[in-house]
N, C-alpha and C. Protein backbone atom coordinates (compact mmCIF):
# COMPACT_ATOMS: atom_id res chain seq x y z
N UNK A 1 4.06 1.41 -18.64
CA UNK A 1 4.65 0.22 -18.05
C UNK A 1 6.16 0.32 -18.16
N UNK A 2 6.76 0.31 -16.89
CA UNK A 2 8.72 0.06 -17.19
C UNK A 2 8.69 -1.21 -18.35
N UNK A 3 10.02 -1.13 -18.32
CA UNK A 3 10.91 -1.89 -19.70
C UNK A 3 10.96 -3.50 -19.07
N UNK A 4 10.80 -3.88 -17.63
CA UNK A 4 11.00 -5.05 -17.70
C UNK A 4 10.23 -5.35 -16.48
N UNK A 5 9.24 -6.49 -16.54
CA UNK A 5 8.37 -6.48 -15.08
C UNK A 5 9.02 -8.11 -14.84
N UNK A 6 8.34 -7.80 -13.71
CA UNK A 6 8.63 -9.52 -13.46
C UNK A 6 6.58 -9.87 -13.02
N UNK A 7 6.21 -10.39 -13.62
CA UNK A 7 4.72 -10.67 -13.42
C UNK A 7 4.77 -12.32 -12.67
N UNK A 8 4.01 -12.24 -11.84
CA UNK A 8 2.81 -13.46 -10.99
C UNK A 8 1.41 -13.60 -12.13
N UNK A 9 1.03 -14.50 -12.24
CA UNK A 9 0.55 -14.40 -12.80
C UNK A 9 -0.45 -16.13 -12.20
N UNK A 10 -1.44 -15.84 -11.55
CA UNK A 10 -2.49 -17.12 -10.98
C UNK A 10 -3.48 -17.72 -11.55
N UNK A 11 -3.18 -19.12 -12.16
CA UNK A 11 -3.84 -19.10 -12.80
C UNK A 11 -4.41 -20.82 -13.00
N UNK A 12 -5.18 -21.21 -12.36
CA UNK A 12 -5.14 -22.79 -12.31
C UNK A 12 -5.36 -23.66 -13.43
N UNK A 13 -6.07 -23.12 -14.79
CA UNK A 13 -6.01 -23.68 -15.78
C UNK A 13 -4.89 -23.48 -16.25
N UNK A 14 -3.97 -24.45 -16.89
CA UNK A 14 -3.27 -24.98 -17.91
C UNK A 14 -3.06 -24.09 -19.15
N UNK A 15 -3.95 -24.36 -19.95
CA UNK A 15 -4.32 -23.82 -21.17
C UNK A 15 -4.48 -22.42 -20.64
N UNK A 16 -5.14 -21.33 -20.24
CA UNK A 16 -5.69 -20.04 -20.38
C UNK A 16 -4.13 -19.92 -19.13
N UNK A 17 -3.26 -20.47 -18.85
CA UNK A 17 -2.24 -19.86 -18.08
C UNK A 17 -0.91 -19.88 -19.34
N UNK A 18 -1.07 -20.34 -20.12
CA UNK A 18 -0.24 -20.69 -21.50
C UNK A 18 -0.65 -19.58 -22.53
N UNK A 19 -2.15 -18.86 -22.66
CA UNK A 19 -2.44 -18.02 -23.69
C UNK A 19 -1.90 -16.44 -22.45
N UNK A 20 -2.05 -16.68 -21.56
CA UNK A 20 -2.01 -15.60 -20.71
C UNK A 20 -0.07 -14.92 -20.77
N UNK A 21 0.47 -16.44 -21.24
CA UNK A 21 2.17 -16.05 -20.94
C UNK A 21 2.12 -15.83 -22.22
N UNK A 22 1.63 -16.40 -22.98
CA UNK A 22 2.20 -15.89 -24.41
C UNK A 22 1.86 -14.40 -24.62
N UNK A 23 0.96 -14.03 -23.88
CA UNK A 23 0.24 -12.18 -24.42
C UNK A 23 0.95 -11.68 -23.79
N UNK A 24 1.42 -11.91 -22.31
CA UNK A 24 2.40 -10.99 -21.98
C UNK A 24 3.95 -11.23 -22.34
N UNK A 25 4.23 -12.24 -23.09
CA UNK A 25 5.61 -12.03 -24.03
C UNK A 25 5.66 -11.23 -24.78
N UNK A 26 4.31 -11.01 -25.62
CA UNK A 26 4.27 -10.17 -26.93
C UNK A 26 3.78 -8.70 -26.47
N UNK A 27 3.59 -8.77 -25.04
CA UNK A 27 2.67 -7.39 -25.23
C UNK A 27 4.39 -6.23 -24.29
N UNK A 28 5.35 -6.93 -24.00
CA UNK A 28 6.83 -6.19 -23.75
C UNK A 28 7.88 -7.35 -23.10
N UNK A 29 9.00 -7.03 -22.05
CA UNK A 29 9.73 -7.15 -22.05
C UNK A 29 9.09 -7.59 -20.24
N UNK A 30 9.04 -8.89 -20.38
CA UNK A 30 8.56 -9.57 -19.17
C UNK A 30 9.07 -10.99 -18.68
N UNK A 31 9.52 -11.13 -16.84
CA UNK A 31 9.15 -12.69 -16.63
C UNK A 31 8.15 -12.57 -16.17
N UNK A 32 7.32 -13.88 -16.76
CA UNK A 32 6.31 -14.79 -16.19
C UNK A 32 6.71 -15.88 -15.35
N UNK A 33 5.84 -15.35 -14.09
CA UNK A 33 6.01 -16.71 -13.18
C UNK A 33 4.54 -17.12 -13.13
N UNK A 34 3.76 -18.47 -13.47
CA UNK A 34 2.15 -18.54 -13.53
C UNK A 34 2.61 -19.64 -11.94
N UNK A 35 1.63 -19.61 -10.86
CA UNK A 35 1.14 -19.78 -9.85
C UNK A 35 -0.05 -20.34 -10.20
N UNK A 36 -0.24 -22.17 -9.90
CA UNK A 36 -1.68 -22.39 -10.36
C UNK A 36 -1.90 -23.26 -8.94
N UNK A 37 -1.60 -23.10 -8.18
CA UNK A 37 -2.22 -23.42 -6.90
C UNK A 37 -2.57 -22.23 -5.56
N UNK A 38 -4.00 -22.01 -5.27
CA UNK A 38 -4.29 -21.16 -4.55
C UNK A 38 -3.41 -21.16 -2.74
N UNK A 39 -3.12 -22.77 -2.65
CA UNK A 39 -2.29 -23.17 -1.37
C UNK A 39 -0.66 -22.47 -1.20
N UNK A 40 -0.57 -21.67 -0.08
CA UNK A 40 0.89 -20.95 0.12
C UNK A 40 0.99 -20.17 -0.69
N UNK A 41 0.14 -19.22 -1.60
CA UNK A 41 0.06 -18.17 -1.96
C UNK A 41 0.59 -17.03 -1.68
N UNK A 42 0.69 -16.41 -0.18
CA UNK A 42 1.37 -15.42 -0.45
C UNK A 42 2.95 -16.01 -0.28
N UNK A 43 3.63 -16.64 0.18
CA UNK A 43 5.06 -17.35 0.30
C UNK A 43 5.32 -17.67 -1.30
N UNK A 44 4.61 -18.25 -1.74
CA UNK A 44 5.00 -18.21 -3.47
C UNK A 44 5.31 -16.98 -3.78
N UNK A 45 4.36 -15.74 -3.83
CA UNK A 45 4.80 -14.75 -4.40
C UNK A 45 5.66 -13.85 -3.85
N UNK A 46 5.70 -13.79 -2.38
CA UNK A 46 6.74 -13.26 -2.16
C UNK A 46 8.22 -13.92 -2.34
N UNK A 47 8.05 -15.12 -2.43
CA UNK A 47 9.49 -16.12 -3.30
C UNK A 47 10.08 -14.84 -4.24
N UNK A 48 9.30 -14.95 -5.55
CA UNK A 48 9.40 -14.15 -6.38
C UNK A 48 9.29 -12.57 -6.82
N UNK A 49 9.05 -11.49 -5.53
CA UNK A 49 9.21 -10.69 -5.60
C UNK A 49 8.22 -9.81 -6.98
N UNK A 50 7.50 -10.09 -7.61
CA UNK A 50 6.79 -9.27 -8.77
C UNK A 50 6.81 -8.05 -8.23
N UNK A 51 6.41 -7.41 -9.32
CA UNK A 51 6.19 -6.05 -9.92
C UNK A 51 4.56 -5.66 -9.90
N UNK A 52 4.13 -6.95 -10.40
CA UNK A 52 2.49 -7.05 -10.21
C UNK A 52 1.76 -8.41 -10.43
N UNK A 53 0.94 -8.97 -10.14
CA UNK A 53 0.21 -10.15 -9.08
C UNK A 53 -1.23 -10.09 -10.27
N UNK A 54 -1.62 -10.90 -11.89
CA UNK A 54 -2.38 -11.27 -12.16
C UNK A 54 -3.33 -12.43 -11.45
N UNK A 55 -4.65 -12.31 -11.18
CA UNK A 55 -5.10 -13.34 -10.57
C UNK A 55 -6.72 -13.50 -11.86
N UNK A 56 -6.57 -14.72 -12.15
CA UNK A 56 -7.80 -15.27 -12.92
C UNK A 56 -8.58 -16.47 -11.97
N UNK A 57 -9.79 -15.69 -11.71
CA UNK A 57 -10.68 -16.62 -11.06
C UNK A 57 -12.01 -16.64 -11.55
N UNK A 58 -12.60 -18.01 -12.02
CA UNK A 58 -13.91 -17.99 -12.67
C UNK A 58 -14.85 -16.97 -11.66
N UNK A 59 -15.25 -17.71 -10.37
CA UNK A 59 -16.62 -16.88 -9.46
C UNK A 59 -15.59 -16.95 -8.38
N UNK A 60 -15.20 -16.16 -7.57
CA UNK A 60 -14.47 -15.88 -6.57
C UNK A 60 -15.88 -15.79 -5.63
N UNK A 61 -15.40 -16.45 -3.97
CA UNK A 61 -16.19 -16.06 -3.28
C UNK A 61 -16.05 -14.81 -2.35
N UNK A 62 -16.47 -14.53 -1.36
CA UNK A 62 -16.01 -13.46 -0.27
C UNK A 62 -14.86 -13.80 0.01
N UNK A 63 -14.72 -14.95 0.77
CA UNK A 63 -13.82 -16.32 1.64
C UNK A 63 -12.23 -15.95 0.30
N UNK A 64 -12.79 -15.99 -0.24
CA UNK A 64 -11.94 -16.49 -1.46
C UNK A 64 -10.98 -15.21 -2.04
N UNK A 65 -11.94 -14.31 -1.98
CA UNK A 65 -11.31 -12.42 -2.82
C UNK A 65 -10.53 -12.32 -1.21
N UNK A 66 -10.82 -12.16 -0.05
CA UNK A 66 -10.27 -12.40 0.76
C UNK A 66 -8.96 -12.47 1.39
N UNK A 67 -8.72 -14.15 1.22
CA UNK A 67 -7.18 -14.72 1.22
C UNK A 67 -6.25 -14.21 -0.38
N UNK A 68 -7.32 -14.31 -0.87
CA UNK A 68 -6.20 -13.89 -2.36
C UNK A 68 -6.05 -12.36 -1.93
N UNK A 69 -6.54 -11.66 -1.78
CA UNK A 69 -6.45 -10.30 -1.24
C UNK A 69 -4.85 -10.09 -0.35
N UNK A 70 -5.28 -10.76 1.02
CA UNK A 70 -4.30 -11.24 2.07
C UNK A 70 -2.55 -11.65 0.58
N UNK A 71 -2.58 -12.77 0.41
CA UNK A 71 -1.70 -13.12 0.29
C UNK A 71 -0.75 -12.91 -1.35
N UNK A 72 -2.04 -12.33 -1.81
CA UNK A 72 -1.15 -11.31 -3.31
C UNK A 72 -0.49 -9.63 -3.25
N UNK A 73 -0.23 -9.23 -1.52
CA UNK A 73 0.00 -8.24 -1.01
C UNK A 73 -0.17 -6.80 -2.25
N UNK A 74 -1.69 -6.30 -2.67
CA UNK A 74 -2.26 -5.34 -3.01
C UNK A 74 -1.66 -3.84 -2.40
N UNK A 75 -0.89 -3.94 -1.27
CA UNK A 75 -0.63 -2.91 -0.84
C UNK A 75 1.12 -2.15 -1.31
N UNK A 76 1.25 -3.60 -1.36
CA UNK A 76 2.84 -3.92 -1.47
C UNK A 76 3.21 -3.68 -2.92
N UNK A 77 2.39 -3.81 -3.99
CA UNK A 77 2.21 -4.37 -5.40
C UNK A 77 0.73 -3.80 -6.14
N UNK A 78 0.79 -3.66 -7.85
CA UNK A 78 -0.22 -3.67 -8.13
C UNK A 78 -0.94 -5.43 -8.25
N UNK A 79 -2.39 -5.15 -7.78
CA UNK A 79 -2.98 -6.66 -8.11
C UNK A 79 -4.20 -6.39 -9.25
N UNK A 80 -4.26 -7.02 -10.34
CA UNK A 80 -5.56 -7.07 -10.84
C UNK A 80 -6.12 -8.37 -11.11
N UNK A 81 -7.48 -8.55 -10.78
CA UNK A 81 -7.95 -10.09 -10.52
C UNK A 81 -8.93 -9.72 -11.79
N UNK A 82 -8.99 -11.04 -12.19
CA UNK A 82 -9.83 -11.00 -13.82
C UNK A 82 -10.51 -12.31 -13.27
N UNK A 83 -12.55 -11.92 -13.42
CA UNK A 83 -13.11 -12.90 -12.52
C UNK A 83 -14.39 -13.01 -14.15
N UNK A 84 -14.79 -13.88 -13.87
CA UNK A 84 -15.76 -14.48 -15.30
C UNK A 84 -16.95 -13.66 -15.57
N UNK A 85 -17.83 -13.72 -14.52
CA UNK A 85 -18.87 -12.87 -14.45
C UNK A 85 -19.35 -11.71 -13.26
N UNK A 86 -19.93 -11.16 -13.44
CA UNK A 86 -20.48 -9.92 -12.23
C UNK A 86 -20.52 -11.53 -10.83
N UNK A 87 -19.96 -10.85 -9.76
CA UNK A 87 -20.39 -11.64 -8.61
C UNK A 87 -20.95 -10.57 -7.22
N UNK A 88 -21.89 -10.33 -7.21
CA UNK A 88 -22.47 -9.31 -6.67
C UNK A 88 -21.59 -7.85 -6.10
N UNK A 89 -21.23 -7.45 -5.15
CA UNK A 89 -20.58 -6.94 -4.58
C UNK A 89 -19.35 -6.58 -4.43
N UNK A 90 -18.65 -7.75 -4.87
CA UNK A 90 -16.72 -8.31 -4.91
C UNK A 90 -16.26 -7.43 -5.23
N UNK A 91 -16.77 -6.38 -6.64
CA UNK A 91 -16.20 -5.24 -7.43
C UNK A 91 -15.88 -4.78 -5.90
N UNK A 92 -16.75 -3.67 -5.38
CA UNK A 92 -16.63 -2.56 -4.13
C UNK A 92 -15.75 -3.73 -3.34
N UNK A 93 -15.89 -4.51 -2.63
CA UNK A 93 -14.74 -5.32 -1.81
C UNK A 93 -13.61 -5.40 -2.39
N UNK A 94 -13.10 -5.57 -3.64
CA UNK A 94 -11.94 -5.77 -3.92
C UNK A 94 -10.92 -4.72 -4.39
N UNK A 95 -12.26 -3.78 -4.30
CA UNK A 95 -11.47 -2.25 -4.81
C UNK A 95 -11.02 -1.69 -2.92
N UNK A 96 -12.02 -2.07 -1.94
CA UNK A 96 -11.74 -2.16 -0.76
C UNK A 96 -10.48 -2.58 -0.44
N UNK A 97 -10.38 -3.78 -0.76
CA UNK A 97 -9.23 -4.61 -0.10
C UNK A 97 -8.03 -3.95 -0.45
N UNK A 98 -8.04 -2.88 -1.70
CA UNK A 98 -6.79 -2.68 -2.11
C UNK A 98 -6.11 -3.10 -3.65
N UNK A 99 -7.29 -3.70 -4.59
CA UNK A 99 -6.77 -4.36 -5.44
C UNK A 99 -6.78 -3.16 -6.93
N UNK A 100 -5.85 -3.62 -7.38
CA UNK A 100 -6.11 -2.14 -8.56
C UNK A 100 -6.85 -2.06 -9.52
N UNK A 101 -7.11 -3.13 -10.14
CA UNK A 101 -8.05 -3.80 -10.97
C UNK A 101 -8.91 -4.64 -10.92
N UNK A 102 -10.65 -4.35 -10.76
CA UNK A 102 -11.19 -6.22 -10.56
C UNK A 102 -11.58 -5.71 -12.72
N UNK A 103 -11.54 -6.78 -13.06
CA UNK A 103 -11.84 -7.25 -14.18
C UNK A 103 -13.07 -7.81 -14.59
N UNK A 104 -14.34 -7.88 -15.17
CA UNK A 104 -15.41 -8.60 -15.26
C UNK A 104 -15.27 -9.31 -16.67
N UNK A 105 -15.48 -10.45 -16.92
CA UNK A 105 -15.53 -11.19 -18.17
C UNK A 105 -14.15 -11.70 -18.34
N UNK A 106 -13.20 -12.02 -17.26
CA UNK A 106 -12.07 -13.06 -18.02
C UNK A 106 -10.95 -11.97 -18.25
N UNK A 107 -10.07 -12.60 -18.29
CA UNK A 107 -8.58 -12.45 -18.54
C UNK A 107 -8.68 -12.36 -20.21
N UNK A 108 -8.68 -11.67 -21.31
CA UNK A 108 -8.41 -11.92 -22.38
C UNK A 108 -7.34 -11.08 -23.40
N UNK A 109 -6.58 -11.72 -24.11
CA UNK A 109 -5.06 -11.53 -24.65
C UNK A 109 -4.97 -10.41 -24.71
N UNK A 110 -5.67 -9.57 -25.40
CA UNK A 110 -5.72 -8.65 -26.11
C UNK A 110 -5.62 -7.51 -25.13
N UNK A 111 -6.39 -7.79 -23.30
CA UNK A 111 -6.81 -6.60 -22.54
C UNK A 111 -5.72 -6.67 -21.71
N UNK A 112 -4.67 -7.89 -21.96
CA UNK A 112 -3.46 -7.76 -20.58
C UNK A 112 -2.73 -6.86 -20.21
N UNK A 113 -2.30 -5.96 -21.71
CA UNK A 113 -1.40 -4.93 -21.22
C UNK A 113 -2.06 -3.83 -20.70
N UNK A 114 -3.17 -3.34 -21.40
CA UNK A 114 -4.16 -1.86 -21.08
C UNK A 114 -4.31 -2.11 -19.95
N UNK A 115 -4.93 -3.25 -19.27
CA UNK A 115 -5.18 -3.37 -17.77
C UNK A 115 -3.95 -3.34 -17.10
N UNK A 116 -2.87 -3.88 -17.10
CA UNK A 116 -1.53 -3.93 -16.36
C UNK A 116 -1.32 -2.63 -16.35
N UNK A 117 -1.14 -1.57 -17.26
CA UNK A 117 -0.72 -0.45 -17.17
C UNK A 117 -2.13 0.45 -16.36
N UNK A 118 -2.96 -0.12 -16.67
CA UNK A 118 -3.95 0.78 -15.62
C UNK A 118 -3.71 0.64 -14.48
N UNK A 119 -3.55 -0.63 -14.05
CA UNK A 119 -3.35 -0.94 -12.56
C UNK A 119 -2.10 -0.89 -11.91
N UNK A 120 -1.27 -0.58 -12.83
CA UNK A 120 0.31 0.08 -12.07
C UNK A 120 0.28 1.45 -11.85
N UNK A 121 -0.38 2.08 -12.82
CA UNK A 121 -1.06 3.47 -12.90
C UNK A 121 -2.18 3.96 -11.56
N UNK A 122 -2.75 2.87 -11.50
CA UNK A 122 -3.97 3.20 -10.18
C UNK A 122 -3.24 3.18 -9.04
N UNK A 123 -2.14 2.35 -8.87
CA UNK A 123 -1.57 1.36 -7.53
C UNK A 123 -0.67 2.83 -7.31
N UNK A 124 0.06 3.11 -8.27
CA UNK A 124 1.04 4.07 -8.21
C UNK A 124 0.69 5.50 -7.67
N UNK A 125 -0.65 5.54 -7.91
CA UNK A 125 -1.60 7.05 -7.63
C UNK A 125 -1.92 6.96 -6.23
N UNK A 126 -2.18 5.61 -5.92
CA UNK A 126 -2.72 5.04 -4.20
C UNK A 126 -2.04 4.95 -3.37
N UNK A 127 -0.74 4.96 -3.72
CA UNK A 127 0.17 4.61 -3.19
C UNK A 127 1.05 5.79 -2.41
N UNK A 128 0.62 6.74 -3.79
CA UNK A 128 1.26 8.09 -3.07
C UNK A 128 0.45 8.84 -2.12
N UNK A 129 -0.78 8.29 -2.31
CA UNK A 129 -2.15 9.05 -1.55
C UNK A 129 -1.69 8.40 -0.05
N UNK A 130 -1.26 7.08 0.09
CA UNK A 130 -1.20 6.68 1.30
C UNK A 130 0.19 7.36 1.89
N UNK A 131 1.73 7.49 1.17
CA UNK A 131 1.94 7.94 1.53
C UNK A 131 2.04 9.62 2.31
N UNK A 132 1.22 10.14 1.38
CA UNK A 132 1.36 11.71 2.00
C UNK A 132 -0.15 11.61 3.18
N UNK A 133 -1.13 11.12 3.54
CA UNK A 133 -1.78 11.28 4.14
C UNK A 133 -0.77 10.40 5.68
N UNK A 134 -0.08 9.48 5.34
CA UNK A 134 0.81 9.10 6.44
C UNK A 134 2.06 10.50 6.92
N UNK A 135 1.97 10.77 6.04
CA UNK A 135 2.97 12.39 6.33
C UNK A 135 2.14 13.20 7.30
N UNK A 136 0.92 13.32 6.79
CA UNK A 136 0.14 14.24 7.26
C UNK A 136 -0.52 14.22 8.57
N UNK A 137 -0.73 12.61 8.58
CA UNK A 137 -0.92 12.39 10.09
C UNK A 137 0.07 12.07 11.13
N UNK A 138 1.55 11.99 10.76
CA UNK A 138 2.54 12.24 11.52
C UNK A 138 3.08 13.26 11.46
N UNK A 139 2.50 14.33 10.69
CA UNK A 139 2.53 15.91 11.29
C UNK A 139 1.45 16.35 12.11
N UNK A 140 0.16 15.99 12.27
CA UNK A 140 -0.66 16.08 12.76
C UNK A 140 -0.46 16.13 14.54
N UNK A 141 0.08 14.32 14.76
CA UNK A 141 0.57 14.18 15.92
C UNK A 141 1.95 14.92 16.34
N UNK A 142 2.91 15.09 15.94
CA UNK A 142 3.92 15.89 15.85
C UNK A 142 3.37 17.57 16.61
N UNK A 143 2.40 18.26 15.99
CA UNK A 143 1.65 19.40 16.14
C UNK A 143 1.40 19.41 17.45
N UNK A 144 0.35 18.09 17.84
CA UNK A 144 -0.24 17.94 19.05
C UNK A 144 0.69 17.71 20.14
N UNK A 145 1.96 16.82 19.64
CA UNK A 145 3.06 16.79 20.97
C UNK A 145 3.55 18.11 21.17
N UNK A 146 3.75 19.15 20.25
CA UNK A 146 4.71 20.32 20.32
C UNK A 146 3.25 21.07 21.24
N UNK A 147 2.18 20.81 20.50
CA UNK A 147 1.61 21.68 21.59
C UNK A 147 1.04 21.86 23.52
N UNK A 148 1.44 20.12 22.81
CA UNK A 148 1.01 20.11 24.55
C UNK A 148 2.45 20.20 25.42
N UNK A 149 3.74 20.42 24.94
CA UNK A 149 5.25 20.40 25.47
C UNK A 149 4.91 22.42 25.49
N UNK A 150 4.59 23.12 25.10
CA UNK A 150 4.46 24.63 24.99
C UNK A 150 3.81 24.49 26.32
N UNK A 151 2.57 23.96 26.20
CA UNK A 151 1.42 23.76 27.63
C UNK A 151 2.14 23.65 28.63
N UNK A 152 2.78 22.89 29.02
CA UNK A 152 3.32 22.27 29.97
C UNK A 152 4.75 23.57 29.93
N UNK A 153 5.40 24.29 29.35
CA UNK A 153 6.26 25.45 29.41
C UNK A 153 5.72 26.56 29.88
N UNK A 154 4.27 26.68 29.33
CA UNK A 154 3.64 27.97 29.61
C UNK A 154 3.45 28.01 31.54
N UNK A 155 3.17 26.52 31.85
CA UNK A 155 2.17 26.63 33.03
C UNK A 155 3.08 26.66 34.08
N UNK A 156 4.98 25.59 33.66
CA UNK A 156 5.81 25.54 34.72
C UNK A 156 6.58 27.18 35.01
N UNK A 157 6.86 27.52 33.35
CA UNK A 157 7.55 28.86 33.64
C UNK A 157 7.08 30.39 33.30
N UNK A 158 5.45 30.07 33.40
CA UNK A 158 5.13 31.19 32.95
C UNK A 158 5.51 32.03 31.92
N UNK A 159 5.14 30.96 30.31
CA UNK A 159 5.57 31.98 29.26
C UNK A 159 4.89 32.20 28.77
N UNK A 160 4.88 32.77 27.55
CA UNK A 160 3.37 33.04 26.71
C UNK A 160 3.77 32.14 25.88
N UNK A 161 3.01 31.69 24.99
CA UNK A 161 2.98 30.90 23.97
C UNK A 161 4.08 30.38 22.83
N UNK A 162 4.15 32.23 22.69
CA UNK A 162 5.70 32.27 21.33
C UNK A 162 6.90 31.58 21.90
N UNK A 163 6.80 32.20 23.56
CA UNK A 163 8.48 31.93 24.18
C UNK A 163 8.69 30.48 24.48
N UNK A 164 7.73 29.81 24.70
CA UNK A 164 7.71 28.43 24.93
C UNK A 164 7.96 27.90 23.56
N UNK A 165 7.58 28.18 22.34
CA UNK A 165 8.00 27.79 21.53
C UNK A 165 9.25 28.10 21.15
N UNK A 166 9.55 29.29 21.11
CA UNK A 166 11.37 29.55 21.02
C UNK A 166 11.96 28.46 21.64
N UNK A 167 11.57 28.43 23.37
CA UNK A 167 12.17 28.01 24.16
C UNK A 167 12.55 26.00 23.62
N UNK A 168 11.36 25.60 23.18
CA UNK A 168 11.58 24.23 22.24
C UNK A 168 12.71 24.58 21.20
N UNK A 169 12.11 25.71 20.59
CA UNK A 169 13.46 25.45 19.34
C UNK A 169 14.35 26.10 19.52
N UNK A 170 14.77 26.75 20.35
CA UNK A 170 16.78 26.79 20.90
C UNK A 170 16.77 25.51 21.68
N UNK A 171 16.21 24.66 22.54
CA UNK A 171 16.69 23.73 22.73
C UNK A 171 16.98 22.44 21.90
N UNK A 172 15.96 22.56 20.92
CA UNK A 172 16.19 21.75 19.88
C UNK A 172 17.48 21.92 18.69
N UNK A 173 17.77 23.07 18.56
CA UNK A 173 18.70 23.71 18.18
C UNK A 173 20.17 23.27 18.60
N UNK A 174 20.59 23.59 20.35
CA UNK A 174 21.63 23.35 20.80
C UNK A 174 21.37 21.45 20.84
N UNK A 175 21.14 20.97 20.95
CA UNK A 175 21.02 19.78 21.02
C UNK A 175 20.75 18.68 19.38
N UNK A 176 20.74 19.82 18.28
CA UNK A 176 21.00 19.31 17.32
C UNK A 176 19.81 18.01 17.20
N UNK A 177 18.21 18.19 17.43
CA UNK A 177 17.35 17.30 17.53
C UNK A 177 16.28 18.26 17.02
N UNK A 178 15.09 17.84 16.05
CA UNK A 178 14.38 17.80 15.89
C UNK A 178 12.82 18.97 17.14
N UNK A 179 12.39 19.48 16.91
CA UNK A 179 11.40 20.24 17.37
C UNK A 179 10.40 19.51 18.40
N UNK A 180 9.93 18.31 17.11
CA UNK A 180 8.97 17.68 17.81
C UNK A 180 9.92 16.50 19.03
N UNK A 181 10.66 15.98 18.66
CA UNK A 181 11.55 14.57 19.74
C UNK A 181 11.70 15.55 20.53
N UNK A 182 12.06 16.76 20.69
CA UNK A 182 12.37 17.52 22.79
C UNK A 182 10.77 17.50 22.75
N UNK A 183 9.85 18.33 22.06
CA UNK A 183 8.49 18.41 22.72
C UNK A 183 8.48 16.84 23.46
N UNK A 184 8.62 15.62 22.92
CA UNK A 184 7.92 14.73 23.23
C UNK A 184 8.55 13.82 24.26
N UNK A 185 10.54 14.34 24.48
CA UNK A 185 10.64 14.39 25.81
C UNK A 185 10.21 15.13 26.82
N UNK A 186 9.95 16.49 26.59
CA UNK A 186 9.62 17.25 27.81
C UNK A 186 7.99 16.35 28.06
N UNK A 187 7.36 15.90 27.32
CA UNK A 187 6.22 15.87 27.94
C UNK A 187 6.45 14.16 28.64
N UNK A 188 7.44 13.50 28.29
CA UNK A 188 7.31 12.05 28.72
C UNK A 188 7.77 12.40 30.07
N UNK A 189 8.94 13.29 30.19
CA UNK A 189 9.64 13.85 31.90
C UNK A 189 8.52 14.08 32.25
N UNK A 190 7.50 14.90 31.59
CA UNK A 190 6.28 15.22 32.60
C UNK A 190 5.08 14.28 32.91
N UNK A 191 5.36 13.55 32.25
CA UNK A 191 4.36 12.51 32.52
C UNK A 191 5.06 11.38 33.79
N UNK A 192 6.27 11.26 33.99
CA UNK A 192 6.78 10.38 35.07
C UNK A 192 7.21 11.43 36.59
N UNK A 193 6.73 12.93 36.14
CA UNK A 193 7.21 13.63 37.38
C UNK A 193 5.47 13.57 37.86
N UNK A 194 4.73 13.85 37.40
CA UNK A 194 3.34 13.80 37.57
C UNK A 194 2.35 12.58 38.43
């Protein structure tokens, strides 16, 4: 866990939102902001900008893991929701939705930090997974524009394969641009001469 979080922390009881700030005083170097109304949820927390998004809910419904899902931005943030008992399914949905932690049996003092650090730990691992598979599929398409800009070289000027590709990258070259942006003009010119 860094040296200073800023925690959300949702929590509509009173009392168990009071034992919840006190464990994360003692457990490092934290603000607590507790959120005990489920209404304008995500605008509350994005008010406050956290680090990571505690949510304590006795039985969460579908309806319910849902909007809290939606508006504790899981994608944006680690979220771990601490729910009372098994509620059928929610686990796989909420690990779906994006959340880093579902919790079974309650929020309790003692498990705040191990779980926080798991779920900055999980979020942080997911996070990079999303980014490099977003790499990967904008090299992917990248590939497919360069190859169909070669296509369209091979067929106007009769080249073979390699020279059409040269032919992209000296032009990309003198023009100080990128490989794939000429492939994906030559093919937009060819798509409005066509």
């Amino acid at each position: 866990m860094k040296q200073h979080l800023t925690v959300v922390v949702v929590e509509q009881n009173q009392e168990r939102a009071f034992a919840i700030v006190d464990a994360l005083k003692e457990s490092g170097d934290a603000d607590v902001i507790v959120i005990d109304s489920v209404s304008g949820l995500a605008r509350k927390i994005a008010t406050h900008s956290p680090d990571i998004v505690l949510i304590d809910i006795d039985n969460p419904s579908r309806d319910m893991l849902e909007e809290l899902t939606v508006a504790s931005g899981p994608m944006e943030r680690p979220v771990a929701m601490f729910v009372s008992g098994a509620a059928g399914g929610l686990a796989q949905d909420a690990v779906e939705a994006g959340m880093s932690a579902y919790v079974v049996d309650g929020l309790k003092a003692d498990r705040i930090k191990p779980i926080m650090d798991i779920a900055i730990a999980r979020f942080q691992v997911l996070r990079q997974m999303r980014v490099e598979l977003e790499e990967t599929r904008r090299a992917l398409e990248e590939r497919k524009l360069i190859d169909r800009a070669k296509g369209l070289l091979m067929k106007a000027k009769g080249l073979q394969e390699d020279e059409a590709y040269a032919l992209l990258r000296k032009t990309a070259m003198n023009q100080n641009r990128r490989v794939a942006d000429v492939a994906e003009a030559l093919v937009t010119a060819s798509g409005l001469l066509s």
